[in-house]
N, C-alpha and C. Protein backbone atom coordinates (compact mmCIF):
# COMPACT_ATOMS: atom_id res chain seq x y z
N UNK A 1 108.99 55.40 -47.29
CA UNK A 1 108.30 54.34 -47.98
C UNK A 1 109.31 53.27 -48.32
N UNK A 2 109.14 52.25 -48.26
CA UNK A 2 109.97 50.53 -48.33
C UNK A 2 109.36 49.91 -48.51
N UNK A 3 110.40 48.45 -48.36
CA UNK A 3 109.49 47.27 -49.04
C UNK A 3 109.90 46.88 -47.42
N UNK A 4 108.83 45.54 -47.01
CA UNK A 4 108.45 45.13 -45.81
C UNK A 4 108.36 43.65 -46.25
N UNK A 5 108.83 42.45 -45.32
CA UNK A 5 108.62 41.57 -45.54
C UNK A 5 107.88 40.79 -44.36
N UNK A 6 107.66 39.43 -44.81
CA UNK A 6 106.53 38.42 -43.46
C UNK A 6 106.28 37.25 -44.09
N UNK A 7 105.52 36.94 -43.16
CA UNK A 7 105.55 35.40 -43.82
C UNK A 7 103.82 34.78 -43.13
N UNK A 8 103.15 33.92 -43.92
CA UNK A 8 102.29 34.03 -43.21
C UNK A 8 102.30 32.97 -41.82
N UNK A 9 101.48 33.22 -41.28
CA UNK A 9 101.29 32.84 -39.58
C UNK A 9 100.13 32.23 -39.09
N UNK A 10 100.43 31.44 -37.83
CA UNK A 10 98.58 30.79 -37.64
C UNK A 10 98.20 31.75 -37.01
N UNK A 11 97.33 31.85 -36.45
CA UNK A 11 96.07 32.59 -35.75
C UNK A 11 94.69 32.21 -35.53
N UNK A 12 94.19 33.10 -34.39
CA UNK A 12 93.11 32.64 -34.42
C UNK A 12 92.62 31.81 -32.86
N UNK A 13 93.26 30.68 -32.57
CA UNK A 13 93.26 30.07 -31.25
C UNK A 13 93.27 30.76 -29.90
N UNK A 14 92.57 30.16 -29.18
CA UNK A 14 92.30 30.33 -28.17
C UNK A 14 93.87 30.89 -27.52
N UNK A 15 94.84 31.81 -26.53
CA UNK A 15 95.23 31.57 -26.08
C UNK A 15 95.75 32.66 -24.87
N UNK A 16 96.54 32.39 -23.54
CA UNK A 16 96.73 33.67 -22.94
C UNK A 16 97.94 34.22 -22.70
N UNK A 17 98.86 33.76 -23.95
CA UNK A 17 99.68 34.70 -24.23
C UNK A 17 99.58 36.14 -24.57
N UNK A 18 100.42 36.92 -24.09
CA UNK A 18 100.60 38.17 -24.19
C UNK A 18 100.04 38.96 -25.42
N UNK A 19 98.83 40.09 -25.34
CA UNK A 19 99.00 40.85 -26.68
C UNK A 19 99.87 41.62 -27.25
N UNK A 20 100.38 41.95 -28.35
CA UNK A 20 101.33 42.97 -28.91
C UNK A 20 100.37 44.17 -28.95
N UNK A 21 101.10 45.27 -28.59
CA UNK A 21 100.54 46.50 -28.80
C UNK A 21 101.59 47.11 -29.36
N UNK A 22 101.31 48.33 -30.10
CA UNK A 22 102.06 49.27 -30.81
C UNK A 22 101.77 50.85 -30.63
N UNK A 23 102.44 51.46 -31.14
CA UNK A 23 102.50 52.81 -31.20
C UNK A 23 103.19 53.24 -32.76
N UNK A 24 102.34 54.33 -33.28
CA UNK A 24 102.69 54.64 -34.50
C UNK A 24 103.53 55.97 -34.53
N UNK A 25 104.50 55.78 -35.26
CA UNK A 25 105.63 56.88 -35.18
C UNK A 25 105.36 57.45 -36.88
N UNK A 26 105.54 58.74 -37.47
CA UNK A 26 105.87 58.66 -38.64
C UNK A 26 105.97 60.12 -38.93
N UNK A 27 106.67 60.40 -40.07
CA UNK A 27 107.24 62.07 -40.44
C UNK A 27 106.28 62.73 -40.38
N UNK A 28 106.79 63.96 -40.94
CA UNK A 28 105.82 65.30 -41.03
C UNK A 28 104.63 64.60 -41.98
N UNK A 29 103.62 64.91 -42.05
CA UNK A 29 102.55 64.37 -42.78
C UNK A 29 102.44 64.53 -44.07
N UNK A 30 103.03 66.53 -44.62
CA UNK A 30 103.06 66.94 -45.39
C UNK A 30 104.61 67.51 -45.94
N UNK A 31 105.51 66.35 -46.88
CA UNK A 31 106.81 67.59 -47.34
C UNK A 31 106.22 68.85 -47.70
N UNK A 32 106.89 69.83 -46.67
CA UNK A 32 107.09 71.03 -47.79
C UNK A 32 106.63 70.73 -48.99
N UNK A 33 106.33 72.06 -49.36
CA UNK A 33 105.31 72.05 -51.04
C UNK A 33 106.14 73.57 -51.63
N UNK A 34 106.70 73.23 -52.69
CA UNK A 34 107.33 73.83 -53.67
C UNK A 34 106.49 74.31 -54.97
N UNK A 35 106.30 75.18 -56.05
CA UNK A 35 105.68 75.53 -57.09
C UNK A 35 106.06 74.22 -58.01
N UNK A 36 105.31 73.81 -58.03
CA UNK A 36 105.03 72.65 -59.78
C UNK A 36 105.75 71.55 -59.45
N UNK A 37 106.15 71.22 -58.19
CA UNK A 37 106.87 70.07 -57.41
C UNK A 37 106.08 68.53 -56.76
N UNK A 38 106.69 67.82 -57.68
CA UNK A 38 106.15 66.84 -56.39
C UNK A 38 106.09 66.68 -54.85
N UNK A 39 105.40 66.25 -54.16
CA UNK A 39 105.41 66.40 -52.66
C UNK A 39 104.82 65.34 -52.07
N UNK A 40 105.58 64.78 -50.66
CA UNK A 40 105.15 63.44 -50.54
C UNK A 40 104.01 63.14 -49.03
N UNK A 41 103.08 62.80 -48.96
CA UNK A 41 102.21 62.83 -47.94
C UNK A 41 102.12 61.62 -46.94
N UNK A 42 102.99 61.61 -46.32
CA UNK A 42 103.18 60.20 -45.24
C UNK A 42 101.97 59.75 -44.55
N UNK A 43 100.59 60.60 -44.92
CA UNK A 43 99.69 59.58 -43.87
C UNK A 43 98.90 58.68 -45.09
N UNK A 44 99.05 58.74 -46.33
CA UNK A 44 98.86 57.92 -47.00
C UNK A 44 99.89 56.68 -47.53
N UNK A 45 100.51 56.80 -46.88
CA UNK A 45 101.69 55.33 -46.77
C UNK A 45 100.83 54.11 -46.07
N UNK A 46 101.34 52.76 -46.94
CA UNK A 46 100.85 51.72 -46.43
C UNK A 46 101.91 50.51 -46.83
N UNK A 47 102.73 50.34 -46.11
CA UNK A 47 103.44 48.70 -46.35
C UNK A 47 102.47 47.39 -45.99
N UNK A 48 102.37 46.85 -46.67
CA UNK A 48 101.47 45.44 -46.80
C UNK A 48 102.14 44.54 -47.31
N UNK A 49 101.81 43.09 -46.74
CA UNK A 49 102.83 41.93 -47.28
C UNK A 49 101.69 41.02 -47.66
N UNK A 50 101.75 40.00 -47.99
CA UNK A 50 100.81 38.52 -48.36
C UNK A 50 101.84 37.62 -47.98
N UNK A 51 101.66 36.50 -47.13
CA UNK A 51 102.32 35.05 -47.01
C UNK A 51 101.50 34.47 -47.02
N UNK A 52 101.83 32.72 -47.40
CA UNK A 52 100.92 31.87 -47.27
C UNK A 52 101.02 31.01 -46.52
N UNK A 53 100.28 29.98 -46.76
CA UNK A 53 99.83 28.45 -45.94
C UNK A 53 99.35 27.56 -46.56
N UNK A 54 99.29 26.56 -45.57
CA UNK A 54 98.52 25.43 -46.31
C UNK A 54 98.86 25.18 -47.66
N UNK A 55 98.51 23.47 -48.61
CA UNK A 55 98.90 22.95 -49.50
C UNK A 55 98.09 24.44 -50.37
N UNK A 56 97.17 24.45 -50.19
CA UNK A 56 96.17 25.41 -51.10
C UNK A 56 96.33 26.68 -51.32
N UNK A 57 97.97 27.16 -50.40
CA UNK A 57 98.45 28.34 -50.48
C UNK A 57 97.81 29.91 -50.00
N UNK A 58 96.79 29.50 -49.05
CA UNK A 58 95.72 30.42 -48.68
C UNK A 58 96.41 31.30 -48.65
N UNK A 59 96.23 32.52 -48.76
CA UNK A 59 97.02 34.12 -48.22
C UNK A 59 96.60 34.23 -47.06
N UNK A 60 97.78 35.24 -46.37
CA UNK A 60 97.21 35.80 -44.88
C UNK A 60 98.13 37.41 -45.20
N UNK A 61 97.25 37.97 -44.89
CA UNK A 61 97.47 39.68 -45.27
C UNK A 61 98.08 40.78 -44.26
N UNK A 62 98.32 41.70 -44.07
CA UNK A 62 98.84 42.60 -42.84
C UNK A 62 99.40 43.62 -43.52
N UNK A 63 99.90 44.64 -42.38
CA UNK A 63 101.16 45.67 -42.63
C UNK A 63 101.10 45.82 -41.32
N UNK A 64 102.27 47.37 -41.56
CA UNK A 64 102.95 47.85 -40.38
C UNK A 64 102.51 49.01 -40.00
N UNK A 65 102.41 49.32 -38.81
CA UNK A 65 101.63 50.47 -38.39
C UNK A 65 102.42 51.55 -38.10
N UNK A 66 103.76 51.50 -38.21
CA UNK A 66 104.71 52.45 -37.60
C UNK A 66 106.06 52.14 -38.90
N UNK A 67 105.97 53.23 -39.72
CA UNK A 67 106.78 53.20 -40.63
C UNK A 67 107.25 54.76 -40.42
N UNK A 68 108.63 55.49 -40.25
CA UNK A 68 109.72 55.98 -40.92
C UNK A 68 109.81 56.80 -41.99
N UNK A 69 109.86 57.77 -42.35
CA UNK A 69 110.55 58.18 -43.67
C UNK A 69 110.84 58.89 -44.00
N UNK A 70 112.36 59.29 -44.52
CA UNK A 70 112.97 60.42 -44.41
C UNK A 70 113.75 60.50 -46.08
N UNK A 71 114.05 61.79 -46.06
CA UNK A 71 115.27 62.01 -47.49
C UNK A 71 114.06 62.29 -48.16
N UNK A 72 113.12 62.55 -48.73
CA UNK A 72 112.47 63.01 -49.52
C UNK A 72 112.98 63.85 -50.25
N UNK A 73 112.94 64.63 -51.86
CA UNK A 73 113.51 65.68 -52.16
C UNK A 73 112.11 66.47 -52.78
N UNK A 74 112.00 67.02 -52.71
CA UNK A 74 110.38 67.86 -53.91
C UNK A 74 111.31 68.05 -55.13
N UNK A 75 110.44 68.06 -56.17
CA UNK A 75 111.35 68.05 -57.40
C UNK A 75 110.03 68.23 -58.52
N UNK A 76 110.38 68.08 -59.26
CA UNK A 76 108.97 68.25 -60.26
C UNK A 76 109.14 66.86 -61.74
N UNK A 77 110.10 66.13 -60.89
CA UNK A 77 110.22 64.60 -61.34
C UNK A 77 110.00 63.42 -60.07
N UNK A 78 108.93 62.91 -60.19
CA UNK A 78 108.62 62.54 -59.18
C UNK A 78 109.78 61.29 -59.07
N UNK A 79 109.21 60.52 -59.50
CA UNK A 79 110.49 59.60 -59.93
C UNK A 79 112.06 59.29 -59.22
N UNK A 80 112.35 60.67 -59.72
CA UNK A 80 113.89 61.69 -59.41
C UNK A 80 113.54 61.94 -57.52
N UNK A 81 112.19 62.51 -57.35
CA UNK A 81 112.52 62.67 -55.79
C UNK A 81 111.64 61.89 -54.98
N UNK A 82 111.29 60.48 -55.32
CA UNK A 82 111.66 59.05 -54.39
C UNK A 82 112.92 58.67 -54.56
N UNK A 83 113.90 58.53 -55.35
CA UNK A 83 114.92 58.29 -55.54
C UNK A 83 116.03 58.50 -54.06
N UNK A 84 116.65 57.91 -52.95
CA UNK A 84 117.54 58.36 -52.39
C UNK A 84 116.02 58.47 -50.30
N UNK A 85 115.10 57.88 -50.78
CA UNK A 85 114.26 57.94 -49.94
C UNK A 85 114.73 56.88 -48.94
N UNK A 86 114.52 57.15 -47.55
CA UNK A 86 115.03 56.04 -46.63
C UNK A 86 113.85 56.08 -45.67
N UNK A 87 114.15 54.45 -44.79
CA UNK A 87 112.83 54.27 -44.41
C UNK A 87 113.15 53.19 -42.94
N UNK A 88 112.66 53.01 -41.91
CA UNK A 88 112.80 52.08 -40.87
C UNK A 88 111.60 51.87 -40.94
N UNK A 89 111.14 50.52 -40.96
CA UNK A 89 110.09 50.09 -40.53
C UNK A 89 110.11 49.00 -39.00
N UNK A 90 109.04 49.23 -37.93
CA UNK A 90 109.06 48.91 -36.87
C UNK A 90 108.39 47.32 -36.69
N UNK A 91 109.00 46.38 -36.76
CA UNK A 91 108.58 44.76 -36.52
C UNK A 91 107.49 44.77 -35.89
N UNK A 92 107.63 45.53 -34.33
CA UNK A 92 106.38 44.72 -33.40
C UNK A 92 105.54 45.77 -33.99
N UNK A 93 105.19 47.10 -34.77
CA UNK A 93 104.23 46.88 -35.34
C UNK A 93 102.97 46.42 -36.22
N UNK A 94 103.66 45.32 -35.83
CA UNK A 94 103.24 44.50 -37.22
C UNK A 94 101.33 44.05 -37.20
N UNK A 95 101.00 44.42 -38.01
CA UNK A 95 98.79 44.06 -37.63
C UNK A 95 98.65 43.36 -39.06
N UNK A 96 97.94 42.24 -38.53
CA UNK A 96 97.50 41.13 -39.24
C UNK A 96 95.88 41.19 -38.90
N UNK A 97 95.20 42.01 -37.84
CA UNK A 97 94.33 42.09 -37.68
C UNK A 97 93.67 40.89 -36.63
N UNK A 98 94.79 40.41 -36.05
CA UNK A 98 94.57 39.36 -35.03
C UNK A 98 95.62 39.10 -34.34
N UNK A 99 95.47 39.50 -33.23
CA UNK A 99 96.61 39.64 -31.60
C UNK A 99 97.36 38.86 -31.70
N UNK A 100 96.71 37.21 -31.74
CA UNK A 100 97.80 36.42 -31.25
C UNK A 100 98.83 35.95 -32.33
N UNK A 101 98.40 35.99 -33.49
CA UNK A 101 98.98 36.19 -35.00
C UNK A 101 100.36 37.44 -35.06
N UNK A 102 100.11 38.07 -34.73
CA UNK A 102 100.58 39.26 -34.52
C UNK A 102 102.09 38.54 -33.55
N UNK A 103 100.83 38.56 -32.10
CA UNK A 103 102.67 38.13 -31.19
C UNK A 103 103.27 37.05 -31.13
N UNK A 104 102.86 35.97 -32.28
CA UNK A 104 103.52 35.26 -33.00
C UNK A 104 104.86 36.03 -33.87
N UNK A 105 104.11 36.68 -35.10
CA UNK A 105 105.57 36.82 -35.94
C UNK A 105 106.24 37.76 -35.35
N UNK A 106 105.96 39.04 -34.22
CA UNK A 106 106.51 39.58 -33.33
C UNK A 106 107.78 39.25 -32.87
N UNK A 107 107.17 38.21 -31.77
CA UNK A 107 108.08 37.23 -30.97
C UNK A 107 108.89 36.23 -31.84
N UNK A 108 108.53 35.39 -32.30
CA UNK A 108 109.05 34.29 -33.21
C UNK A 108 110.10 34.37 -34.32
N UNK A 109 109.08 35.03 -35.19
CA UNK A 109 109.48 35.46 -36.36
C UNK A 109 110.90 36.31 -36.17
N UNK A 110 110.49 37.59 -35.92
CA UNK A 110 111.71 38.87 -36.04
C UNK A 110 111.92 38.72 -34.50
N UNK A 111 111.75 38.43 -33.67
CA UNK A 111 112.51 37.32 -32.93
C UNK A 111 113.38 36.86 -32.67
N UNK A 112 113.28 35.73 -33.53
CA UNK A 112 114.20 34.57 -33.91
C UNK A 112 115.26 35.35 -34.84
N UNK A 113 114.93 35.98 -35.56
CA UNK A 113 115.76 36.91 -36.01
C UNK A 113 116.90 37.83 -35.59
N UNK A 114 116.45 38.21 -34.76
CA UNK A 114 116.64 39.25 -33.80
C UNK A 114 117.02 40.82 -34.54
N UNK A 115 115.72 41.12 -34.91
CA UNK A 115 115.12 42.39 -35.72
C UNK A 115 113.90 42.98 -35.53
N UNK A 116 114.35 44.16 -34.67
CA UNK A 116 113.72 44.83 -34.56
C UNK A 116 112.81 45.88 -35.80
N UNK A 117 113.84 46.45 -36.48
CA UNK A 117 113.75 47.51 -37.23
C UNK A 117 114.46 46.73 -38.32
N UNK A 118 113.34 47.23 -39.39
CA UNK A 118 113.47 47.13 -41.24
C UNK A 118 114.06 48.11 -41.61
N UNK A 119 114.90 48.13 -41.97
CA UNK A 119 115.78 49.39 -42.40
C UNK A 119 116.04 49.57 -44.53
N UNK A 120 116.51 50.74 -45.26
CA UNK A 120 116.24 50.22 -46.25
C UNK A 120 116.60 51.45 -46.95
N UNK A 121 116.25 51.29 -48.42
CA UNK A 121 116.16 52.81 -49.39
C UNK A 121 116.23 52.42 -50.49
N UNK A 122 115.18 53.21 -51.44
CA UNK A 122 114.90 53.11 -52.86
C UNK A 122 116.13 53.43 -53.12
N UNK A 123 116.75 52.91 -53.64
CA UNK A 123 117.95 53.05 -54.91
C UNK A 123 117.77 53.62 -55.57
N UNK A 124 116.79 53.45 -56.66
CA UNK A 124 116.54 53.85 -58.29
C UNK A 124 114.70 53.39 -58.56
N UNK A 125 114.83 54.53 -59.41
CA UNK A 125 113.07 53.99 -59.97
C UNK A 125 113.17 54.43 -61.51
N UNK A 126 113.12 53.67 -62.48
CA UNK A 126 113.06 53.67 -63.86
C UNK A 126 111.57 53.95 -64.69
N UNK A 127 110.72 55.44 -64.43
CA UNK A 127 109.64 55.50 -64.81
C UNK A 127 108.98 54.72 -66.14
N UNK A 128 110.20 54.64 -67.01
CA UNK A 128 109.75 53.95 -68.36
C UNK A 128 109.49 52.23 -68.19
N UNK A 129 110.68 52.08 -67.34
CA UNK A 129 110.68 50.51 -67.36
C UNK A 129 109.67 50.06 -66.20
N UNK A 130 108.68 51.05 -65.68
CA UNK A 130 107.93 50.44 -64.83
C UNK A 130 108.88 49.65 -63.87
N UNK A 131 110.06 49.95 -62.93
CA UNK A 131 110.72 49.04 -62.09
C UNK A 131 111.30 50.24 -61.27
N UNK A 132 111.92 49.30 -59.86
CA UNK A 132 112.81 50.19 -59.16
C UNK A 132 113.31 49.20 -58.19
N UNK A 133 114.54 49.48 -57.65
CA UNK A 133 115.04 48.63 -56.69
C UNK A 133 115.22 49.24 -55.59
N UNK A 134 114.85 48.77 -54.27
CA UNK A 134 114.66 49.03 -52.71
C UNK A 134 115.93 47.80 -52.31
N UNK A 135 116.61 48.41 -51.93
CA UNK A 135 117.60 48.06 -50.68
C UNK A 135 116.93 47.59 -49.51
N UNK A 136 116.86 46.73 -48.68
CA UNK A 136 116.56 46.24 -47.58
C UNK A 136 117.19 45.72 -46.63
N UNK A 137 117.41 46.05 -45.38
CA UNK A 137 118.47 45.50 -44.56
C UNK A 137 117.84 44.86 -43.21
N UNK A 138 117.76 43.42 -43.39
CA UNK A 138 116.80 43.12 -42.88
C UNK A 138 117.96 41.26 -42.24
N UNK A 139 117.11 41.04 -40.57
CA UNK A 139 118.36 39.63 -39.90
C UNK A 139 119.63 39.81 -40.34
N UNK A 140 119.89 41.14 -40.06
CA UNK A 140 121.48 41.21 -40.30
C UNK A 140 121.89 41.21 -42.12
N UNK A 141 121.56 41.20 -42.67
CA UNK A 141 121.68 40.95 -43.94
C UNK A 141 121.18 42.18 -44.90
N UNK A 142 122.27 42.70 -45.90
CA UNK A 142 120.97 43.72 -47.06
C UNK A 142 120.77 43.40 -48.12
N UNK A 143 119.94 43.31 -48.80
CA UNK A 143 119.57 42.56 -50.65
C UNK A 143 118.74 43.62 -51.39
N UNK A 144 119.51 43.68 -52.47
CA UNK A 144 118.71 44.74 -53.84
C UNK A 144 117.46 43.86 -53.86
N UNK A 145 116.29 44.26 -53.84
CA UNK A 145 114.63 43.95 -53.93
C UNK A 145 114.39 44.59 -55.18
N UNK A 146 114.60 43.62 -56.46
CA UNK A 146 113.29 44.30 -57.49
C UNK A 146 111.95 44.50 -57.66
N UNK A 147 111.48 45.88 -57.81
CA UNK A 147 109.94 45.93 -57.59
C UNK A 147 109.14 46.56 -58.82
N UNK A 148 107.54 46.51 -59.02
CA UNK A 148 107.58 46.55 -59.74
C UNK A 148 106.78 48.12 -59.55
N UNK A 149 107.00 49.10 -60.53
CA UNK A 149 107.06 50.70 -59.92
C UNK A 149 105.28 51.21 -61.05
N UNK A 150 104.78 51.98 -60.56
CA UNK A 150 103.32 52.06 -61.32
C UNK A 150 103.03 53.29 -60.37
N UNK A 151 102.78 54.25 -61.18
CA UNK A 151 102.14 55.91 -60.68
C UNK A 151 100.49 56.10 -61.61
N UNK A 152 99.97 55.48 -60.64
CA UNK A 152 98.28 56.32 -61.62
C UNK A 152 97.75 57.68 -61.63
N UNK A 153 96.59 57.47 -61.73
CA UNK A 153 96.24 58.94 -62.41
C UNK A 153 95.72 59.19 -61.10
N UNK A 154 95.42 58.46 -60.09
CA UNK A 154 95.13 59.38 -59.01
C UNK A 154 96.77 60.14 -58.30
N UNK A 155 97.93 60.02 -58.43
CA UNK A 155 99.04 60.00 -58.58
C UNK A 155 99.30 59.24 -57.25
N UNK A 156 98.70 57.84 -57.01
CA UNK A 156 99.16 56.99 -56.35
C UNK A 156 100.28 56.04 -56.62
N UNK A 157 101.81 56.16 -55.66
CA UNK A 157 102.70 55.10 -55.88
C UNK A 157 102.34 53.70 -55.69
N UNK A 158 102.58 52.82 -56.33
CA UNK A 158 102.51 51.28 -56.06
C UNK A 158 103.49 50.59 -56.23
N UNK A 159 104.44 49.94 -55.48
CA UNK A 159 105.65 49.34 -55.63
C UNK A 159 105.22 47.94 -55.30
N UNK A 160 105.42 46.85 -55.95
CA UNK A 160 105.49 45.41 -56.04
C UNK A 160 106.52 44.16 -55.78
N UNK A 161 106.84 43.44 -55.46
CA UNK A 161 107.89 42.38 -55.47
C UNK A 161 107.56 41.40 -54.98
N UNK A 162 108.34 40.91 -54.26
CA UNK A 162 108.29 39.30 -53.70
C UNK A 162 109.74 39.14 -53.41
N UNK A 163 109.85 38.64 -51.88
CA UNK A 163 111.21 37.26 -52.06
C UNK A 163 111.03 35.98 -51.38
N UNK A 164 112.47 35.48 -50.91
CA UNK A 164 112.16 33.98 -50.10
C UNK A 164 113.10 34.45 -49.09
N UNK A 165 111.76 34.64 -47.69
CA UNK A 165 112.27 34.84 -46.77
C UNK A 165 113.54 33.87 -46.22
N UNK A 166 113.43 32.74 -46.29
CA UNK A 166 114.73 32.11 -45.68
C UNK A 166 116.22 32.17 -46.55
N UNK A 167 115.83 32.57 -47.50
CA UNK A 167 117.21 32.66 -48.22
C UNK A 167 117.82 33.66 -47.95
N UNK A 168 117.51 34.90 -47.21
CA UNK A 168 117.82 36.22 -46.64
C UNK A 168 119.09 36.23 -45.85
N UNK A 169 119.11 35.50 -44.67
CA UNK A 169 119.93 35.33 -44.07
C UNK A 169 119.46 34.36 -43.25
N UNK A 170 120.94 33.65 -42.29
CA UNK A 170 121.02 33.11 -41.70
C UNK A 170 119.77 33.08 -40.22
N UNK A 171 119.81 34.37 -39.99
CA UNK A 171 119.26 34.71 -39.06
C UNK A 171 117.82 34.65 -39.62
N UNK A 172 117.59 34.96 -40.97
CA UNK A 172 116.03 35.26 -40.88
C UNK A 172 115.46 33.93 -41.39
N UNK A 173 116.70 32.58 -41.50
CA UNK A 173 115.93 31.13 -42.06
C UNK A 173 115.60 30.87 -40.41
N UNK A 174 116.26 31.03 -39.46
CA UNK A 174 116.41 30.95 -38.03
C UNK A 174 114.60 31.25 -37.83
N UNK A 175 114.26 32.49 -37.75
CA UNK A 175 113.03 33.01 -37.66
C UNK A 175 112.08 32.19 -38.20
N UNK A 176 112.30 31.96 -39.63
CA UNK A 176 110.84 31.71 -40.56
C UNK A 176 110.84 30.30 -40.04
N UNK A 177 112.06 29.37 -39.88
CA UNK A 177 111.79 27.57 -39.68
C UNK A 177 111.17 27.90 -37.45
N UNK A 178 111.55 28.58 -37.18
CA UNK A 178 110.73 28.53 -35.76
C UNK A 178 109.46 28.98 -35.94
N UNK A 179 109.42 29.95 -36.99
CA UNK A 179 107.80 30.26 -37.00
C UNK A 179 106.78 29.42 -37.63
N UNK A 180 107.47 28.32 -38.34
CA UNK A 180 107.02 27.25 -39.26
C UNK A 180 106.78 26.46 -38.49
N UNK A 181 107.41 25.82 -37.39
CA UNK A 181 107.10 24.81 -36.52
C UNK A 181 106.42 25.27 -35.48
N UNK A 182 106.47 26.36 -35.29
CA UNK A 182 105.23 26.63 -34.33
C UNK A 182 103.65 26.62 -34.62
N UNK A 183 103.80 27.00 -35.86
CA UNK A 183 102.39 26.65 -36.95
C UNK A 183 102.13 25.58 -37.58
N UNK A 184 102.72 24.32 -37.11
CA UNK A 184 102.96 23.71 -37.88
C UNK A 184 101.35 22.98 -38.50
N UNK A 185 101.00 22.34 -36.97
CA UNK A 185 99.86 21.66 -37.06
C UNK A 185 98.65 22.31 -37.48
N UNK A 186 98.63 23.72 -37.59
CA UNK A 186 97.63 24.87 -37.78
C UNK A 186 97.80 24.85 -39.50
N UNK A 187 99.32 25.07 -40.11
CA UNK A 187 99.25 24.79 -41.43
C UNK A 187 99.13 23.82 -41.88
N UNK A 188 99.35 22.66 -41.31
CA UNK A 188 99.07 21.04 -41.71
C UNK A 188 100.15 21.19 -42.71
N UNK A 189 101.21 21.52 -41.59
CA UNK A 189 103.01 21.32 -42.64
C UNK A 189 102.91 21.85 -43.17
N UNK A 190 102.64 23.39 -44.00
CA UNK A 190 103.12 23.74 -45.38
C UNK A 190 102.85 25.13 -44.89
N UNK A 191 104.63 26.02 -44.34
CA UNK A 191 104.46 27.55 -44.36
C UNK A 191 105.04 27.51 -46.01
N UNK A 192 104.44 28.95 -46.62
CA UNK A 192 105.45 28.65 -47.60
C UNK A 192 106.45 29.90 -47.44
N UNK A 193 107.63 29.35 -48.39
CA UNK A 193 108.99 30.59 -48.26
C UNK A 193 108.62 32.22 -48.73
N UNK A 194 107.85 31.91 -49.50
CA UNK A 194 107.56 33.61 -50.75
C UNK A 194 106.69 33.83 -49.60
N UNK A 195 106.99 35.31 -49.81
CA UNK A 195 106.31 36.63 -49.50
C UNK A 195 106.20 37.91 -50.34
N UNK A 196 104.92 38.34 -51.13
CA UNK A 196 104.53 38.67 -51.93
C UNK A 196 104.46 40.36 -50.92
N UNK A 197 105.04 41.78 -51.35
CA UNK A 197 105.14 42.47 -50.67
C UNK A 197 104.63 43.85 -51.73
N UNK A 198 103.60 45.02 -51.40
CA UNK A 198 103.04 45.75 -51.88
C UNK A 198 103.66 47.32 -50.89
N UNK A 199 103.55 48.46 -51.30
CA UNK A 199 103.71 49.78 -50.82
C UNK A 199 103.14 50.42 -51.67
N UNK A 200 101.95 51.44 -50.62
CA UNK A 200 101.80 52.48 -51.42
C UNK A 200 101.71 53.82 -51.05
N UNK A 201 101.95 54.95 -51.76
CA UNK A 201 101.73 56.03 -51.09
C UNK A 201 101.17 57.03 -52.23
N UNK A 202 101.15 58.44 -51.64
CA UNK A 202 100.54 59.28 -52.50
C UNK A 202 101.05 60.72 -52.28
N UNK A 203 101.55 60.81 -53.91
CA UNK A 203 102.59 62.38 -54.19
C UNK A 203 101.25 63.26 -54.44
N UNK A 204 101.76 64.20 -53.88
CA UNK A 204 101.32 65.56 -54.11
C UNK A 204 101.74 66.59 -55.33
N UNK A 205 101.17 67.25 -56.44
CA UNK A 205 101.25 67.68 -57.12
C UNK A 205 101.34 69.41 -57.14
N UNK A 206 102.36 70.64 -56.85
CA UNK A 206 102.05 71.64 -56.19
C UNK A 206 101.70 72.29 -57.63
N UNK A 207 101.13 73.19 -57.14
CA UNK A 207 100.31 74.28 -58.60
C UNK A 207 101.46 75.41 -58.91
């Protein structure tokens, strides 16, 4: 489980460029299950991002279909065993729920980048302070991501943040200003930099 970033994208148009297709890769479904241990269930993982557009800031929504994840520990602090969790997430899986959108930030985007794979790991998660920081290594570049950390009563994880994709790196202002001018006339000038980024998953509780 990680944080995932994007930016939003046009879509939609007519065109006969190439579709992106994917294939979903991801761990055992179920960690091992220990007595009175947390345990982590990878087919309820979901990385999701929000970018926008337009003056009016419309959202455009997605995730990744092929996420990674390894280091888990069972523990009976949940907290304690996300802690040290690592994660690759796969670019061209990327679903926006529209092809050519898709082999836009594919191609363009991580691309222009030249990034394949999101790479990454929770650092720390502070149950009291509601926070945790995810490492991300992303256009050559890695940055502490503060997020914001929330376990409900269904014992669903929710991790929160945001950054500015072009301030990342060199490589990933490279990406977002080609993916900006390729949209340009579709956004009527205005990609914006923030990308608003969500994860969630769901621990298992052993008896």
């Amino acid at each position: 489980m990680g944080a995932a970033v994007l930016v939003a994208s046009c879509g939609g148009e007519q065109s006969t460029e190439p579709v992106l297709t994917t294939t979903t890769t991801t761990t055992d479904e179920v960690v091992a299950t220990a007595v009175g241990n947390w345990t982590y269930d990878h087919s309820s993982t979901a990385v999701k991002w929000t970018g926008f557009k337009l003056e009016s800031k419309a959202g455009v929504s997605g995730e990744f279909d092929s996420v990674i994840v390894n280091n888990f520990t069972t523990g009976a602090n949940a907290a304690e065993a996300m802690t040290g969790v690592t994660f690759e997430i796969f670019t061209q899986s990327i679903n926006s729920k529209d092809s050519l959108r898709d082999w836009k930030l594919a191609t363009i985007l991580f691309g222009g980048m030249e990034t394949d794979v999101i790479t990454g790991e929770i650092k720390s998660i502070d149950e009291a302070a509601g926070s945790a920081i995810i490492e991300v290594i992303l256009g050559g570049a890695s940055m502490d991501v503060p997020m914001t950390y929330e376990m409900g009563t269904d014992n669903v994880v929710r991790l929160s943040g945001s950054i500015i994709l072009p301030t990342w790196s060199e490589s990933a202002k490279t990406g977002f200003d080609a993916l900006a001018e390729a949209c340009k006339e579709k956004h009527e000038g205005v990609t914006w930099e923030d990308v608003e980024l969500n994860v969630y998953t769901k621990l298992v509780k052993g008896e």
